[in-house]
Protein backbone atom coordinates (compact mmCIF):
# COMPACT_ATOMS: atom_id res chain seq x y z
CA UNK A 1 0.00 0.00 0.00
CA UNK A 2 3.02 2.42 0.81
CA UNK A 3 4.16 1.70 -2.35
CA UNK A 4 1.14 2.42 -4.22
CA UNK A 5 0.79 5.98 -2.74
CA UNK A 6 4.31 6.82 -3.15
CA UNK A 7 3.77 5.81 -6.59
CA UNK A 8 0.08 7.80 -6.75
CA UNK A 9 2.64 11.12 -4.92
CA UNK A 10 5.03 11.03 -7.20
CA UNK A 11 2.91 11.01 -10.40
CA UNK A 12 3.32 7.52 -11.95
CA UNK A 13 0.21 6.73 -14.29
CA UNK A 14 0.62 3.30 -15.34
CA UNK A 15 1.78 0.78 -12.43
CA UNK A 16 2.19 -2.85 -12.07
CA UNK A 17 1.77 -4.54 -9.09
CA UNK A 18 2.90 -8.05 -8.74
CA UNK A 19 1.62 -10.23 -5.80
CA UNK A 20 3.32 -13.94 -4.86
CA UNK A 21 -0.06 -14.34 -2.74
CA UNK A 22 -3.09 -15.46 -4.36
CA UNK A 23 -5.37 -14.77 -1.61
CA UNK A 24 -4.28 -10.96 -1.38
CA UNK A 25 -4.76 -10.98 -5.02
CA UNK A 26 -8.11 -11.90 -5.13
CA UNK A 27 -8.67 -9.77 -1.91
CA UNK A 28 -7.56 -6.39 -3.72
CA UNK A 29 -9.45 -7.59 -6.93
CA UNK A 30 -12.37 -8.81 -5.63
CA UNK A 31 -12.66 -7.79 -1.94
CA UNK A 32 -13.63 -10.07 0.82
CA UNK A 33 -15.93 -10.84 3.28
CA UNK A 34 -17.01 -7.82 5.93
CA UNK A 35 -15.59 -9.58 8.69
CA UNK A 36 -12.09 -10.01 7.10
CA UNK A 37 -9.39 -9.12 9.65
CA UNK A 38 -7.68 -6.69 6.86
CA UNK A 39 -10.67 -5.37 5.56
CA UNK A 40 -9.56 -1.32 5.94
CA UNK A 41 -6.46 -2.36 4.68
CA UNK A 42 -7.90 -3.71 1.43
CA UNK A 43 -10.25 -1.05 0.85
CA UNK A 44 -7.68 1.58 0.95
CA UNK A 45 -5.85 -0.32 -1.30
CA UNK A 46 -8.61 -0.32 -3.88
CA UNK A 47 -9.45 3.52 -3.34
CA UNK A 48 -6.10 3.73 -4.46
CA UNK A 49 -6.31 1.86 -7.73
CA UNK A 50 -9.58 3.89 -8.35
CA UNK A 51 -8.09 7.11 -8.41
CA UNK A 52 -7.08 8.73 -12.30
CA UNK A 53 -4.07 6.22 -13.29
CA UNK A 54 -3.85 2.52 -14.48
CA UNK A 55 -3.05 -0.38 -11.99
CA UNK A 56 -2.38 -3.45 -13.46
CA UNK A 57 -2.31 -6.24 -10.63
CA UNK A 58 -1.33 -10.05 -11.34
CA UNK A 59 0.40 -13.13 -10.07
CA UNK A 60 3.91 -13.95 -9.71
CA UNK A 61 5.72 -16.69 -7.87
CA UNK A 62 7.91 -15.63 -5.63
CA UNK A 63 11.02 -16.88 -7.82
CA UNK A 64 9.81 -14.34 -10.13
CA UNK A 65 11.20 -11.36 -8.42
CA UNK A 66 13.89 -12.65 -5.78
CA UNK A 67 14.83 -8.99 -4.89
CA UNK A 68 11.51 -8.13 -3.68
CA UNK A 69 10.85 -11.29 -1.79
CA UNK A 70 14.49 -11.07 -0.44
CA UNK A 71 13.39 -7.03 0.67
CA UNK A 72 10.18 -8.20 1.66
CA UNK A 73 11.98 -10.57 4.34
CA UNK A 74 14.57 -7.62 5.24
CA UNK A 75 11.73 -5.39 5.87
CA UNK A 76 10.20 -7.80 9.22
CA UNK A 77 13.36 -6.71 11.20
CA UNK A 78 12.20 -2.96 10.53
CA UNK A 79 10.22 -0.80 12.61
CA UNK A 80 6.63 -0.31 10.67
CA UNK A 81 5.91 2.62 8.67
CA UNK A 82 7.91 3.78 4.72
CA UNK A 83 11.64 3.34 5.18
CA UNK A 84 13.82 4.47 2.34
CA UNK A 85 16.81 2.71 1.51
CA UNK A 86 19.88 4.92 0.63
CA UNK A 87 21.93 1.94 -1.10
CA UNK A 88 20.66 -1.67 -1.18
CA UNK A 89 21.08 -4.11 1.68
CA UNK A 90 24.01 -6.03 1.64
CA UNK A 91 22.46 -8.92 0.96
CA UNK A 92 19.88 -7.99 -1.81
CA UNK A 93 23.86 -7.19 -3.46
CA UNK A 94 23.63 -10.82 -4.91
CA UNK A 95 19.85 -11.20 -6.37
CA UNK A 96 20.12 -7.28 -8.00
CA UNK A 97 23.68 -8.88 -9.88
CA UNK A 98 21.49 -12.39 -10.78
CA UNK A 99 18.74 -10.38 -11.92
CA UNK A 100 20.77 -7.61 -14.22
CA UNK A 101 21.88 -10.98 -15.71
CA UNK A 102 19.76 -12.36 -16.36
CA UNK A 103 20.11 -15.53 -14.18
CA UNK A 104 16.86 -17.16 -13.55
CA UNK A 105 15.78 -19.27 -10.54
CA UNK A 106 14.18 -22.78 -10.65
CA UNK A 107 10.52 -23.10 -8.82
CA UNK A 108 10.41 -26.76 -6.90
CA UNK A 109 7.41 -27.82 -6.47
């Protein structure tokens, strides 16, 4: 959600979100039930995507995008709220080289 008003702030009009989780997926698409625990969260989240821009959102595994999953992870050991990273942790250092080259990853099932 931070991401989607720092997005709406700083004037993008054409955004794609990517989600590894299918039921947040259908949650932003489709809402939920009324008694669903994150309930304001998803209807802020689709005011959002209502305003005057296009949001595309679809399904990735999370081998799709490495760096975010790895950030995603690095964020739980943060304090809640937008943090903005002046360089790139150390360890994202690896996936952002694998990515830039292309390097894929394999999805076990």
């Amino acid at each position: 959600m931070d991401g989607l008003e720092l997005a709406w702030t700083l004037g993008f009009k054409d955004i794609l979100v990517q989600i590894d989780c299918m039921v947040a997926l259908r949650l932003v698409q489709h809402g939920g039930e009324d008694q669903n625990s994150n309930r304001s969260i998803v209807q802020r989240i689709q005011r959002l995507m209502a305003q005057e821009w296009r949001v595309t959102v679809s399904h990735t595994y999370r081998e799709g995008n490495l760096c975010a999953d790895m950030l995603a992870t690095y964020a739980l050991d943060l304090e809640p709220g937008y943090h903005r990273l002046q360089e790139p942790p150390e360890d994202l250092l690896h996936f952002l080289r694998d990515d830039v080259g292309g390097v894929g990853s394999v999805r076990l099932c």
